[in-house]
C-alpha atoms as a PDB file:
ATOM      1  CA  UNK A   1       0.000   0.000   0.000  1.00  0.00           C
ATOM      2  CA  UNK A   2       1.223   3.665  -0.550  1.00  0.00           C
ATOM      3  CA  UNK A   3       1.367   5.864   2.152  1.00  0.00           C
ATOM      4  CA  UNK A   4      -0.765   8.764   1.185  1.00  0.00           C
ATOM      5  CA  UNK A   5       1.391  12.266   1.916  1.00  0.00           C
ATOM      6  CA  UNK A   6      -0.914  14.803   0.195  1.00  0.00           C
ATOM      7  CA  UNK A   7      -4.160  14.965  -0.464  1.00  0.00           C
ATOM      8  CA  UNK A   8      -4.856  18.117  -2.611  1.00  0.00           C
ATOM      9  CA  UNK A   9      -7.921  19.726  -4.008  1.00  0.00           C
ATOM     10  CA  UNK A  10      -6.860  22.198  -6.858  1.00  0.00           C
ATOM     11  CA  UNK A  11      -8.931  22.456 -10.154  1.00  0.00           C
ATOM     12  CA  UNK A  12      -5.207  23.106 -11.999  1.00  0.00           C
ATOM     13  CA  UNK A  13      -4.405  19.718 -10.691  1.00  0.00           C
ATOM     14  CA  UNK A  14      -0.989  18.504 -12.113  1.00  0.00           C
ATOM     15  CA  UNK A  15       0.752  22.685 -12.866  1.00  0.00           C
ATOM     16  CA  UNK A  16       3.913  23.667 -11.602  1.00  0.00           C
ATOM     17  CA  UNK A  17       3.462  24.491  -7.660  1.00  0.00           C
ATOM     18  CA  UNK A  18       2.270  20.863  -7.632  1.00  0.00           C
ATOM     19  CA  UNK A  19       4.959  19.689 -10.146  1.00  0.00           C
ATOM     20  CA  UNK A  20       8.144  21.880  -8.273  1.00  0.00           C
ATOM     21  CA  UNK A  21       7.105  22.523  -5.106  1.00  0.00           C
ATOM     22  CA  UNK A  22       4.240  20.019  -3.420  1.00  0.00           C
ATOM     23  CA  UNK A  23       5.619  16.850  -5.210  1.00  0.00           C
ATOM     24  CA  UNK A  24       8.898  17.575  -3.514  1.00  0.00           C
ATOM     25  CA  UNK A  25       7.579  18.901  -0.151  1.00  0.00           C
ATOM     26  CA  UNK A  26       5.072  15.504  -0.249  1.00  0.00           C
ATOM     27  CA  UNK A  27       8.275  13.833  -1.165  1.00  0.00           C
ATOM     28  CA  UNK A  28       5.855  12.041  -3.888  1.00  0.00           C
ATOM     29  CA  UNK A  29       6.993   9.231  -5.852  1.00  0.00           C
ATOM     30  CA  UNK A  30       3.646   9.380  -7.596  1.00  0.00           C
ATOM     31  CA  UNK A  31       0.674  11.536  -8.047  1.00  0.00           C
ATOM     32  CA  UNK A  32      -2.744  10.081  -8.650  1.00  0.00           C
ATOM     33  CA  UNK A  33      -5.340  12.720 -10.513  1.00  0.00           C
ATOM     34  CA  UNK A  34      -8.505  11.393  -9.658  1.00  0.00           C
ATOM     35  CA  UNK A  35     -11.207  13.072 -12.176  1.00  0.00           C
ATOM     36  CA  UNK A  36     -13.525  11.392 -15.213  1.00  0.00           C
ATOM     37  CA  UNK A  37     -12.828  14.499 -17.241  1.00  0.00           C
ATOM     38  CA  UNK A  38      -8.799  13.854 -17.402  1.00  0.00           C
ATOM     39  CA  UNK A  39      -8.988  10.074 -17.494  1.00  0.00           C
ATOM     40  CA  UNK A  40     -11.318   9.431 -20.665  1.00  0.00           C
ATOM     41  CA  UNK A  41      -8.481  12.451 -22.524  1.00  0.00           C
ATOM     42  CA  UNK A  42      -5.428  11.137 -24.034  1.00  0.00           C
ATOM     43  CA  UNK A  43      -3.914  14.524 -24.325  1.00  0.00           C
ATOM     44  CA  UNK A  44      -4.502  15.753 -20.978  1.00  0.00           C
ATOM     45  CA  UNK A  45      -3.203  12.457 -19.577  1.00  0.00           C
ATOM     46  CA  UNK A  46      -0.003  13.321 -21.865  1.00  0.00           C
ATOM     47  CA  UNK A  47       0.224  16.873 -20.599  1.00  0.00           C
ATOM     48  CA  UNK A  48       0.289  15.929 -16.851  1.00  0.00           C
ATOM     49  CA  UNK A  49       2.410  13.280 -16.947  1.00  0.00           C
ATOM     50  CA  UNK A  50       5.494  15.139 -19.250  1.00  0.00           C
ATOM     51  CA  UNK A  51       4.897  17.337 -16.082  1.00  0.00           C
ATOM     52  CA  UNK A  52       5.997  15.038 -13.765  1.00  0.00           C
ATOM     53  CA  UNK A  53       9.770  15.568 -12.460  1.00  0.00           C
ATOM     54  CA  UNK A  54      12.156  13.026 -12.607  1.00  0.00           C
ATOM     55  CA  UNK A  55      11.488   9.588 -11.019  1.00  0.00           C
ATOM     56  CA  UNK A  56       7.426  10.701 -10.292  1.00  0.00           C
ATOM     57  CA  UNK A  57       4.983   8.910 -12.056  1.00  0.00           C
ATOM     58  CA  UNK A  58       1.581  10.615 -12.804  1.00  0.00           C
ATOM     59  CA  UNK A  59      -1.397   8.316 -12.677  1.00  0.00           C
ATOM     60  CA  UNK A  60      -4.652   9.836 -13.940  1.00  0.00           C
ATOM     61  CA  UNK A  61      -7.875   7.470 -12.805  1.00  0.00           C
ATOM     62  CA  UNK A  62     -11.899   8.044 -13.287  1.00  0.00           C
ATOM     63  CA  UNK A  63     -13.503   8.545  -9.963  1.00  0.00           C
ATOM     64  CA  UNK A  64     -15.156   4.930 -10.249  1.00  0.00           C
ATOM     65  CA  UNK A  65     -11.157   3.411 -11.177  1.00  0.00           C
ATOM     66  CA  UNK A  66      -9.404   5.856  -8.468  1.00  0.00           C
ATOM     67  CA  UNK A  67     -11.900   3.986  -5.925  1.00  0.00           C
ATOM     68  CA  UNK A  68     -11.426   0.452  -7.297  1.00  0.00           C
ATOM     69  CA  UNK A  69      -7.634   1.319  -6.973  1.00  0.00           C
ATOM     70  CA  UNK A  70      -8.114   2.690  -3.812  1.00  0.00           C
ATOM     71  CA  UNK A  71      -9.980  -0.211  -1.474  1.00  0.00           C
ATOM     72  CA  UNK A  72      -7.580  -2.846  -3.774  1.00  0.00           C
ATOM     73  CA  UNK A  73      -4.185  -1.780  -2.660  1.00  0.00           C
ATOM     74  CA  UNK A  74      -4.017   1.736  -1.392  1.00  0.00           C
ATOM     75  CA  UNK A  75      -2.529   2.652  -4.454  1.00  0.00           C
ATOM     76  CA  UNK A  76       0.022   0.067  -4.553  1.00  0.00           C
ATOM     77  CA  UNK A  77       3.545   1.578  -3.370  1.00  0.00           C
ATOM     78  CA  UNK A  78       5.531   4.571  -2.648  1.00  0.00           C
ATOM     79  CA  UNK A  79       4.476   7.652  -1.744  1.00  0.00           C
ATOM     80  CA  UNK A  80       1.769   9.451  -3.029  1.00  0.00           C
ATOM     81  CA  UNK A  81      -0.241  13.284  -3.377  1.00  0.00           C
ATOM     82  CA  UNK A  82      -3.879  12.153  -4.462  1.00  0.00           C
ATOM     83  CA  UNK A  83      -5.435  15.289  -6.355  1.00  0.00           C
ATOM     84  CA  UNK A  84      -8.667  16.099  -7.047  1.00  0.00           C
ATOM     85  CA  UNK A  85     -10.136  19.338  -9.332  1.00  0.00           C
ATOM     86  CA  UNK A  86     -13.215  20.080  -7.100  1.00  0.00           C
ATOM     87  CA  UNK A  87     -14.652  19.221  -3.279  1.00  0.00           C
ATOM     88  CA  UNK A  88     -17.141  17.118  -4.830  1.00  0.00           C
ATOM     89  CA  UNK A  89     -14.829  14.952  -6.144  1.00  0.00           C
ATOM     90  CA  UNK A  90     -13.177  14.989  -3.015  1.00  0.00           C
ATOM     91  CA  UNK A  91     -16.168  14.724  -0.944  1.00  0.00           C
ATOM     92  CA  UNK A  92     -17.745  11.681  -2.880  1.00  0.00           C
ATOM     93  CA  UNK A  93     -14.474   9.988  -2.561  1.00  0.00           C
ATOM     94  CA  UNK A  94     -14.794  10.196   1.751  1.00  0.00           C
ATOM     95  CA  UNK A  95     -18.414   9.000   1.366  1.00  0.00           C
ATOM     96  CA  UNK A  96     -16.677   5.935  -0.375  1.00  0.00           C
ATOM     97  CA  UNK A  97     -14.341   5.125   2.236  1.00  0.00           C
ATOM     98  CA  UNK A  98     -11.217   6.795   0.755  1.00  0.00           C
ATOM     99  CA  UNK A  99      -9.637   8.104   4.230  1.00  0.00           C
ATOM    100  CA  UNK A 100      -8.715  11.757   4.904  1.00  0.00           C
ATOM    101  CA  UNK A 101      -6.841  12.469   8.320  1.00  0.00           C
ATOM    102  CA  UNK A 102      -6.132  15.380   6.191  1.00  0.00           C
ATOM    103  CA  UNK A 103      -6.859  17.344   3.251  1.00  0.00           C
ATOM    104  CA  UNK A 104      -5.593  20.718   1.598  1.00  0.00           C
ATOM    105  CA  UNK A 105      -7.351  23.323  -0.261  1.00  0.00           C
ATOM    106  CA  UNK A 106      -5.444  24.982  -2.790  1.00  0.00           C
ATOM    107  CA  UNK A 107      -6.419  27.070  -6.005  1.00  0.00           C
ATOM    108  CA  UNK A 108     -10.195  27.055  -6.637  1.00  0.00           C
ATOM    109  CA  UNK A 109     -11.415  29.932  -9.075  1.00  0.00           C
ATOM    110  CA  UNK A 110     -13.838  32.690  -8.736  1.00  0.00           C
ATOM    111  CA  UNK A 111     -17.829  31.873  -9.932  1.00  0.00           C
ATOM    112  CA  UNK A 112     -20.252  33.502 -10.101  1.00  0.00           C
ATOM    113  CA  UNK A 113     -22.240  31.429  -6.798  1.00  0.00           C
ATOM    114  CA  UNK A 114     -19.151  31.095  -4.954  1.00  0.00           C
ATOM    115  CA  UNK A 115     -17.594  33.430  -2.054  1.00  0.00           C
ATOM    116  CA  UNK A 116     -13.697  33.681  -0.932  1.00  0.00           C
ATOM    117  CA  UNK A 117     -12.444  31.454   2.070  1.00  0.00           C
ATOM    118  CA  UNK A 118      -9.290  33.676   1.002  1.00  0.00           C
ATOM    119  CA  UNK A 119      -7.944  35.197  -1.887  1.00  0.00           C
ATOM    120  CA  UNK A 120      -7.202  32.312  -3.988  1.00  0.00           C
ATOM    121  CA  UNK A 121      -9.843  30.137  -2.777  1.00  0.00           C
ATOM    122  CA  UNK A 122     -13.392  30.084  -3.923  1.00  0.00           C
ATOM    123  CA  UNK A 123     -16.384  27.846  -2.766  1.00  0.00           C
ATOM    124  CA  UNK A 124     -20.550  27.880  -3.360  1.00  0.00           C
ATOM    125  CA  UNK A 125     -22.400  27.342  -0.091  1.00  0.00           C
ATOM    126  CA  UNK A 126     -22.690  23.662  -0.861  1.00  0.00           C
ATOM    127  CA  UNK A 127     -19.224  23.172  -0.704  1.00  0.00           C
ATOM    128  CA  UNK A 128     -18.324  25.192   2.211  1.00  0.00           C
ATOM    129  CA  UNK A 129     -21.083  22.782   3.673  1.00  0.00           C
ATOM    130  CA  UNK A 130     -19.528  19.627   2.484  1.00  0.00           C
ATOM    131  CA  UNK A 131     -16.318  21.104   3.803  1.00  0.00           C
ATOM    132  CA  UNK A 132     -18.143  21.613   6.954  1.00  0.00           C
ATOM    133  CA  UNK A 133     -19.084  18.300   7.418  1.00  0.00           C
ATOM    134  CA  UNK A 134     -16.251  16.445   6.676  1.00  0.00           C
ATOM    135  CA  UNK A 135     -14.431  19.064   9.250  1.00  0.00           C
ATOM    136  CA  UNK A 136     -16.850  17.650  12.290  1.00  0.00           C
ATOM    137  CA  UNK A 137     -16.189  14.274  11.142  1.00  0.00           C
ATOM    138  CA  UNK A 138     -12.340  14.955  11.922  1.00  0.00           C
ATOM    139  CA  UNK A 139     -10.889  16.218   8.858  1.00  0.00           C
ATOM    140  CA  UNK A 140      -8.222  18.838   9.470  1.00  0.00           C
ATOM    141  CA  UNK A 141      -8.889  21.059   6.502  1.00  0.00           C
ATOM    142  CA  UNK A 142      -6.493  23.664   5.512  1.00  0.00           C
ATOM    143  CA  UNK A 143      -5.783  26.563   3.053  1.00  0.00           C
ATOM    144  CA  UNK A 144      -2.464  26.243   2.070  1.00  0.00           C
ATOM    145  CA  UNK A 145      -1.695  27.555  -1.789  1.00  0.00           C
ATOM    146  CA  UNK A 146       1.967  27.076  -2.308  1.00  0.00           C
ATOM    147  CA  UNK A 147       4.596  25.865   0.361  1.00  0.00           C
ATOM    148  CA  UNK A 148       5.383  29.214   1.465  1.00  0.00           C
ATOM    149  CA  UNK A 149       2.639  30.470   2.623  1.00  0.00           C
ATOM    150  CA  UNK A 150       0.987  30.529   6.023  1.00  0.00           C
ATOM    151  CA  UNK A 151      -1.527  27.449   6.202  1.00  0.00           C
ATOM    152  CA  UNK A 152      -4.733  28.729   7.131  1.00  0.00           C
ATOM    153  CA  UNK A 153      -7.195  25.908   8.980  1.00  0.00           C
ATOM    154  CA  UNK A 154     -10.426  25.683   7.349  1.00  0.00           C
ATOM    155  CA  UNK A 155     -12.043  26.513  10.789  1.00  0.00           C
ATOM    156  CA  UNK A 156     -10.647  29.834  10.594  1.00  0.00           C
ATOM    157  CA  UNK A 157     -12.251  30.701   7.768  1.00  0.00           C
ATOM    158  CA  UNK A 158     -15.450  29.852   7.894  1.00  0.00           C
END
């Protein structure tokens, strides 16, 4: 089983603070993209994994597969970031099982239903409330963009 050192929400998914900075603070060996959209394109799948630095293999599943891969083997071996392009995603995969001691927000974009948590970080009332939920269930949810910058607990925010 892989020992799971990220787990990411970010709707750029595999772009270069994941590729430079997260892979290497995560000390990832491999990161899985969890999302239908990326898995059924070819190109996409391409793009992300020419990404990947040196000796870090990106793995791009549907949400159904990611699962499947999940409850098999943990996601075989090494270490991984799991990333997923929205909370629902991310939600539906706790619902399944998929556990989540904890998970970070980064980049989600403005809209026009959805309010800051910060400045980079954009959610509609029905995710803050998935959010909330999975935060009294004993999530530790935080902000945290990039590396460098302060990491901001979900609690705060909200």
């Amino acid at each position: 089983m892989a020992e799971i050192a990220l787990i990411r929400v970010d709707f750029r998914l595999v772009h270069g603070q994941v590729v430079v900075k997260w892979s290497k603070v995560a000390k990832a060996t491999k990161i899985i993209v969890i999302n239908d959209v990326i898995a059924n394109d070819k190109t996409l799948k391409s793009v992300y994994k020419m990404a990947a630095p040196a000796g870090v293999k990106v793995l791009c599943y549907s949400f159904e597969k990611g699962m499947a891969k999940y409850k098999e083997s943990q996601f075989a071996d090494g270490r991984a970031m799991v990333m997923f392009k929205d909370i629902n995603d991310c939600y539906r995969a706790w619902k399944s099982g998929f556990e989540m001691p904890k998970l970070q927000l980064g980049n989600a974009p403005r809209g026009t239903d959805k309010k800051p948590l910060n400045n980079e970080v954009y959610v509609t009332e029905k995710e803050k409330e998935l959010l909330k939920e999975m935060a009294a269930a004993g999530v530790d949810i935080v902000v945290h963009t990039i590396p460098e910058a302060a990491c901001v607990s979900f609690h705060k925010l909200v």
